[in-house]
Protein backbone atom coordinates (compact mmCIF):
# COMPACT_ATOMS: atom_id res chain seq x y z
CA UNK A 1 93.93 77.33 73.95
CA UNK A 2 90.73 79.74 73.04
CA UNK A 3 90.80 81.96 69.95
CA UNK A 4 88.98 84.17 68.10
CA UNK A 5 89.74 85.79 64.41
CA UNK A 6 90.56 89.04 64.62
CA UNK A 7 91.28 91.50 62.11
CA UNK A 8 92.31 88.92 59.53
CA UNK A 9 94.51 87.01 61.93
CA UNK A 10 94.01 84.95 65.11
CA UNK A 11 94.22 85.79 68.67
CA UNK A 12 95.33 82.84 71.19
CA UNK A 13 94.97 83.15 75.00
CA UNK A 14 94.66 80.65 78.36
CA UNK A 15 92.45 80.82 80.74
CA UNK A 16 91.62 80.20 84.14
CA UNK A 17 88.94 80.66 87.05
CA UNK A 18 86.04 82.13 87.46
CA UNK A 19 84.86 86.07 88.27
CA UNK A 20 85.59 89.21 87.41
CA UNK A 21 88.16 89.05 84.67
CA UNK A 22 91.94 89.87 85.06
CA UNK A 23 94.04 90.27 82.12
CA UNK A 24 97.76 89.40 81.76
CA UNK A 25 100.06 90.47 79.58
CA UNK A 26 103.88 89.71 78.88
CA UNK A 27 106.55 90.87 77.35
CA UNK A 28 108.88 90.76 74.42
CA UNK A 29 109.24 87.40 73.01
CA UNK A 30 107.12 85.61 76.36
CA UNK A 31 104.06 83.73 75.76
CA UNK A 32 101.00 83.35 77.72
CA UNK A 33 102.64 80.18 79.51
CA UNK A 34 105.49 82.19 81.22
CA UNK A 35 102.77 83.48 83.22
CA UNK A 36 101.36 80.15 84.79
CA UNK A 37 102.69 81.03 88.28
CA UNK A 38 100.92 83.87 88.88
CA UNK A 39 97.75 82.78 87.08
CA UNK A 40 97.37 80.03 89.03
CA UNK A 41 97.41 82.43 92.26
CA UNK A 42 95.02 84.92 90.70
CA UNK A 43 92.92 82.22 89.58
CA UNK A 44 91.79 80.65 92.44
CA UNK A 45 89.46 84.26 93.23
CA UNK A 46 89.71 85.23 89.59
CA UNK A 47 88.74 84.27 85.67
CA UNK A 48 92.36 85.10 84.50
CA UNK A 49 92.94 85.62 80.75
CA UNK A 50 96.86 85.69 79.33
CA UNK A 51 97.03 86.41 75.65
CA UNK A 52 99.57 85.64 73.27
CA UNK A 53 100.68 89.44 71.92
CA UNK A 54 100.67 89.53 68.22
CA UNK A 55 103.27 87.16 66.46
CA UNK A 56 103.60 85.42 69.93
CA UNK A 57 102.21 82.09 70.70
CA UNK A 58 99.70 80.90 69.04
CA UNK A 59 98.48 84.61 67.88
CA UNK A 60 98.80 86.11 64.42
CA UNK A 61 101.34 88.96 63.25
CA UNK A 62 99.00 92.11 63.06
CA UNK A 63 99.67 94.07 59.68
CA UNK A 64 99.17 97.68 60.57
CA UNK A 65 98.66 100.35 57.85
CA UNK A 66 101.93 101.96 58.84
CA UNK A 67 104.37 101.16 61.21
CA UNK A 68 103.48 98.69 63.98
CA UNK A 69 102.72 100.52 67.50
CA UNK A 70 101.47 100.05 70.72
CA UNK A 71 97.83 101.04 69.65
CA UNK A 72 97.97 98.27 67.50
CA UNK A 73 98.90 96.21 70.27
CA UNK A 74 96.33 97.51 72.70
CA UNK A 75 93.72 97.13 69.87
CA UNK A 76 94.46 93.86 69.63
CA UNK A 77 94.23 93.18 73.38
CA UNK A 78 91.15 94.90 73.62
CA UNK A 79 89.53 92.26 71.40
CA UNK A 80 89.86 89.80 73.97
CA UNK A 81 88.58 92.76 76.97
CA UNK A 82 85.52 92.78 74.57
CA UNK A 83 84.50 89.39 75.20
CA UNK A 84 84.28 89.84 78.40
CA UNK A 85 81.34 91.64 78.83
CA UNK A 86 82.96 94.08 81.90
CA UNK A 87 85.62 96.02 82.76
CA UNK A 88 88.66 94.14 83.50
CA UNK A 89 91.40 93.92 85.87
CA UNK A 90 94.80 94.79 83.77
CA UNK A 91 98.22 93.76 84.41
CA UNK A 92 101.30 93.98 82.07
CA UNK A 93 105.19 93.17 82.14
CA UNK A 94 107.92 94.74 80.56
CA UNK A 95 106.52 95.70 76.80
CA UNK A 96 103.04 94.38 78.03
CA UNK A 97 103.27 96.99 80.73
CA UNK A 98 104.03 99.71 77.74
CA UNK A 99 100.83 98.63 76.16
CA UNK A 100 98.71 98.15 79.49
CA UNK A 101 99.61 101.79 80.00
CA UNK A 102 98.32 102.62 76.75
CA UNK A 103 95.33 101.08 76.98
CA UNK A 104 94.34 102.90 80.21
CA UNK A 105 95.18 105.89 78.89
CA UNK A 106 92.71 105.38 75.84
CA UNK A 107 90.44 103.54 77.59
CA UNK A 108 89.77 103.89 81.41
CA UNK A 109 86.17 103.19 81.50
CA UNK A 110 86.99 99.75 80.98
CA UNK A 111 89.61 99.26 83.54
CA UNK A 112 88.84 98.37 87.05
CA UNK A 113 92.83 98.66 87.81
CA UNK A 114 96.04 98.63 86.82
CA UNK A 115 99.02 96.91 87.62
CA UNK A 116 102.63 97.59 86.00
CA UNK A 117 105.40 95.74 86.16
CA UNK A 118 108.35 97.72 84.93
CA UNK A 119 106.65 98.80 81.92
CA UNK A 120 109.05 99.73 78.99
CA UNK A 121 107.73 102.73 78.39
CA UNK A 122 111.33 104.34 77.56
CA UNK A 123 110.31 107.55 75.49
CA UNK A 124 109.77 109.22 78.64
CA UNK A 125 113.43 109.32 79.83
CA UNK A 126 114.13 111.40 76.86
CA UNK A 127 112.67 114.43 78.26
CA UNK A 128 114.36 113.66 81.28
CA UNK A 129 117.27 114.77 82.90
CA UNK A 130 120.66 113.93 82.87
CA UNK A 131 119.97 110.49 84.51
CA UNK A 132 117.35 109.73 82.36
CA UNK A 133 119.57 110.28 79.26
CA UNK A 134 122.22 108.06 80.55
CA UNK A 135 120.07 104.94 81.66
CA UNK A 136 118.33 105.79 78.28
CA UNK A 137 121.43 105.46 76.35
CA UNK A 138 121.64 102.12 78.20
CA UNK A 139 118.83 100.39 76.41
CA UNK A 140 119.86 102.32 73.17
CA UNK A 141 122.62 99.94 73.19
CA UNK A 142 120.63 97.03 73.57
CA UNK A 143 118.60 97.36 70.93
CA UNK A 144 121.16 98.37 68.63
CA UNK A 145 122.63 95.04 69.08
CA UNK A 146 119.41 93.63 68.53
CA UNK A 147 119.10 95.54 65.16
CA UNK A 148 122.67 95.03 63.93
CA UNK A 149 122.15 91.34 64.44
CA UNK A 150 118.80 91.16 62.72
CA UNK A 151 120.55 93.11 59.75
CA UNK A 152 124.37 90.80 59.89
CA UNK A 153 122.42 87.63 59.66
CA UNK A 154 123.65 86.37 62.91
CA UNK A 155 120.25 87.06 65.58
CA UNK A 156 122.23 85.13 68.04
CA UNK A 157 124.45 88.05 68.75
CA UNK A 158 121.85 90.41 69.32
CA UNK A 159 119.48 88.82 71.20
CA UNK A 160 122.66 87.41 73.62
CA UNK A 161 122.99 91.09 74.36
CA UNK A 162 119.01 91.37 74.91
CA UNK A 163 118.58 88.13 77.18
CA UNK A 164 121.38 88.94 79.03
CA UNK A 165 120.68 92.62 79.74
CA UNK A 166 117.46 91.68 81.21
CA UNK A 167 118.65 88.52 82.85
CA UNK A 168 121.63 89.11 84.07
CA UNK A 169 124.92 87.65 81.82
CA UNK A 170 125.51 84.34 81.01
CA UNK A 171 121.78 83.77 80.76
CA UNK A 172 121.73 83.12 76.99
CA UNK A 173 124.66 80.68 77.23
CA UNK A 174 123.13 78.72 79.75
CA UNK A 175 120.58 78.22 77.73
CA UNK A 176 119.21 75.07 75.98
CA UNK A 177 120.31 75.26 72.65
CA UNK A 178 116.67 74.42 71.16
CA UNK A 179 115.81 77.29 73.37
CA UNK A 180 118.75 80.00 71.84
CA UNK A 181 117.52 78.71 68.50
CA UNK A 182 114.02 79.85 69.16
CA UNK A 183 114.71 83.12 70.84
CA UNK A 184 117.08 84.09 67.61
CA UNK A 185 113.79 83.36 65.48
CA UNK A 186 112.33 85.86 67.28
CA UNK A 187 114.55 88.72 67.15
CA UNK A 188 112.48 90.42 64.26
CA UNK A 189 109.64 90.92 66.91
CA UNK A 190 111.88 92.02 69.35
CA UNK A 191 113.21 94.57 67.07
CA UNK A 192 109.88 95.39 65.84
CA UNK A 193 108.62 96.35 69.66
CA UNK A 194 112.05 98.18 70.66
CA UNK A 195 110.85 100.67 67.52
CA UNK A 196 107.40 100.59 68.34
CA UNK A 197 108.30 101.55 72.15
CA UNK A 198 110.52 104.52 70.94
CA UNK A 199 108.02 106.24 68.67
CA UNK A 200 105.49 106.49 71.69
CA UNK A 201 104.85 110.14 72.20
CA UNK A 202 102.81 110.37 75.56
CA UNK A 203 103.67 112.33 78.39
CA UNK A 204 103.88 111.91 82.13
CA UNK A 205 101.14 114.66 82.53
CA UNK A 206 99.07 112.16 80.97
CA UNK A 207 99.41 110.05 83.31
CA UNK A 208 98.28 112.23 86.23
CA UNK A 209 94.83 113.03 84.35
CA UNK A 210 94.32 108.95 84.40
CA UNK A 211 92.04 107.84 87.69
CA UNK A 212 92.65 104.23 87.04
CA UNK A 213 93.97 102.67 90.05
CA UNK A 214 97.35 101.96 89.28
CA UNK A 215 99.91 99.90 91.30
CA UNK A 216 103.94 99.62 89.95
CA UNK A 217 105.91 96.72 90.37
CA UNK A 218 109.69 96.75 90.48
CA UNK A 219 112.46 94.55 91.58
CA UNK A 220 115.13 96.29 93.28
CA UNK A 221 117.97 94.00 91.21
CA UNK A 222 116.78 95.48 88.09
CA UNK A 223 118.54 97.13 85.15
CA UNK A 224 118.57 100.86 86.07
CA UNK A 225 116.48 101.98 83.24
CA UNK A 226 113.43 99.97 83.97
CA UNK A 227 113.65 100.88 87.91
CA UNK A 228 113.90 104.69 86.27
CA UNK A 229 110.63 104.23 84.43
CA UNK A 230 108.92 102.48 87.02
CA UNK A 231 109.91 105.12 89.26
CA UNK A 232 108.54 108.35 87.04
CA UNK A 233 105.05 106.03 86.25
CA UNK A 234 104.48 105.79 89.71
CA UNK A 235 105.17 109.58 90.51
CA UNK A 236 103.46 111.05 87.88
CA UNK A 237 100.10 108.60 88.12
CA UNK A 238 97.93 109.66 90.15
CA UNK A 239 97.19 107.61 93.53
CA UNK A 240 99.22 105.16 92.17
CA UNK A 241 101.22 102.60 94.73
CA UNK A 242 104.88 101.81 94.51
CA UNK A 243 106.06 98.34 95.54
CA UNK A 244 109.43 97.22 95.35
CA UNK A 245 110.64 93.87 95.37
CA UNK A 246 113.66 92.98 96.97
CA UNK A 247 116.05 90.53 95.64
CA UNK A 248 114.23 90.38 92.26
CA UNK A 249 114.97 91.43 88.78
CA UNK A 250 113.38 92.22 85.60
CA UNK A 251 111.47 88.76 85.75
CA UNK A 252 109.98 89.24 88.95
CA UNK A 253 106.45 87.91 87.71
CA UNK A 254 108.26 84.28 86.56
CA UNK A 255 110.82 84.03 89.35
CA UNK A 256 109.13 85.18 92.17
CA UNK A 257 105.32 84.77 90.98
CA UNK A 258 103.63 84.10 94.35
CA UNK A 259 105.04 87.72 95.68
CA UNK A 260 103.85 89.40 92.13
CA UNK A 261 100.55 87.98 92.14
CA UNK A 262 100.24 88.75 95.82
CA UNK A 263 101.13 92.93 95.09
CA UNK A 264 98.45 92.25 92.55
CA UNK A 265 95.77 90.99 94.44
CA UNK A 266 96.28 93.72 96.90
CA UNK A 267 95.93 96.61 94.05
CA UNK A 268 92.88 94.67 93.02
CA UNK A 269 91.54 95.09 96.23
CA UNK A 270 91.16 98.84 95.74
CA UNK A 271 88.00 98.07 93.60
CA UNK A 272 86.77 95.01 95.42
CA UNK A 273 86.30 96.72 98.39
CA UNK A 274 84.84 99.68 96.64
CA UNK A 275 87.50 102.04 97.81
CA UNK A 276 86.96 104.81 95.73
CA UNK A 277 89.63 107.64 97.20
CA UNK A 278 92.70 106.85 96.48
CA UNK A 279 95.77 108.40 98.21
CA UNK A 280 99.58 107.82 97.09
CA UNK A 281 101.13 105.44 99.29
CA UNK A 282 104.94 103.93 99.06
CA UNK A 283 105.14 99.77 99.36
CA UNK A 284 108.62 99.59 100.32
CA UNK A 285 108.42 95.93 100.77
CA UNK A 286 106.41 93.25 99.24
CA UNK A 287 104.43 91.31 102.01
């Protein structure tokens, strides 16, 4: 795997194809492997990049002045959009989603398009209405059993609660053992993006002043909360497609990677074809 030093650390990523660039980015405690499906889709029209996010992989922890945030994430990422000479395509999962958003927001000019897949971006429900407050309260819970088992000693617990929220339950106990070992390694970083998600202070609004064309990817089997967000990103960005993906959950992009990268390819499209009005339209199926 390619890296390149980066402010004091490393940054790791595959890559794949040839063209204009797409970048991929995972979520919370996912490295750039998980992603191999729909790379190899994208790849055969596309030079895909999938970087390790910081502490992931083969990249370095980044050690931020203050707290950790999403800027530093999307700082990081754009290290690698650097290299590549031209604006890229960007796509993001989960947390990656959070910080795809982020990085259009601060930097559209170097976007081509963006696609979301249930991005985690859970501060918004907290302006919300009553709805909002209760699917909110639903990850709250999650990732207090994430911090009280980072803080007990026993990670195990918490991030049984996490893998199974977002999997469905009795996903962690099916698990290899080497494999629960692992994930409870990693429970620091989860805990470390769950507060760096909750301190993000955007707003919708900002979101409809962003021309980036935007496609959001759901799967209709998904925890309320991130159909919720998915559901206000879409409505609030402007020209921004909906697709919803029946029969699929949180992990659409590794369990059904052929329909994801397809959704993708269509958003990336837009550009290609050098549509340049965009109006909002509803996917209620993937094709």
């Amino acid at each position: 795997m390619p890296t390149i030093d980066v402010a004091g650390g490393r940054l790791s990523w595959r890559e794949a194809g040839a063209g204009t660039p797409v970048l991929l980015i995972g979520g919370t405690a996912v490295n750039a492997s998980r992603w191999s499906g729909v790379a190899q889709e994208l790849g055969e029209r596309y030079r895909v990049l999938v970087p390790d996010l910081a502490a992931h992989g083969g990249t370095s922890a980044v050690t931020p002045k203050g707290h950790f945030s999403i800027d530093d994430e999307a700082e990081l990422m754009t290290e690698l959009v650097a290299r590549c000479d031209e604006p890229v395509h960007l796509v993001g999962h989960s947390y990656g989603g959070a910080v795809a958003l982020k990085m259009a927001l601060r930097w559209p000019d170097w976007i081509r398009t963006l696609t979301v897949v249930e991005p985690a971006a859970f501060h918004l429900l907290r302006s919300g209405d009553r709805v909002d407050r209760r699917v909110l309260s639903q990850i709250e819970a999650v990732s207090g059993l994430v911090a009280a088992g980072a803080a007990s000693g026993h990670p195990e617990c918490g991030m049984a609660g996490f893998v199974d929220f977002w999997n469905g339950n009795g996903t962690w106990s099916a698990l290899d053992p080497d494999v629960r070992t692992a994930l409870a390694a990693q429970i620091g970083d989860v805990l470390r993006h769950f507060e760096s998600l909750y301190r993000e202070t955007w707003s919708l609004a900002a979101l409809g002043r962003m021309s980036v064309p935007t496609m959001v990817v759901m799967g209709l089997e998904s925890p309320a909360v991130a159909r919720r967000v998915a559901t206000l990103v879409a409505s609030a960005t402007t020209g921004a497609w909906l697709s919803r993906i029946p029969g699929a959950g949180h992990m659409a992009p590794f369990t059904h990677p052929e329909v994801v990268a397809g959704l993708i390819l269509r958003n990336l499209a837009r550009t290609d074809a050098r549509t340049l009005i965009f109006k909002p339209v509803t996917i209620d199926e993937a094709a």
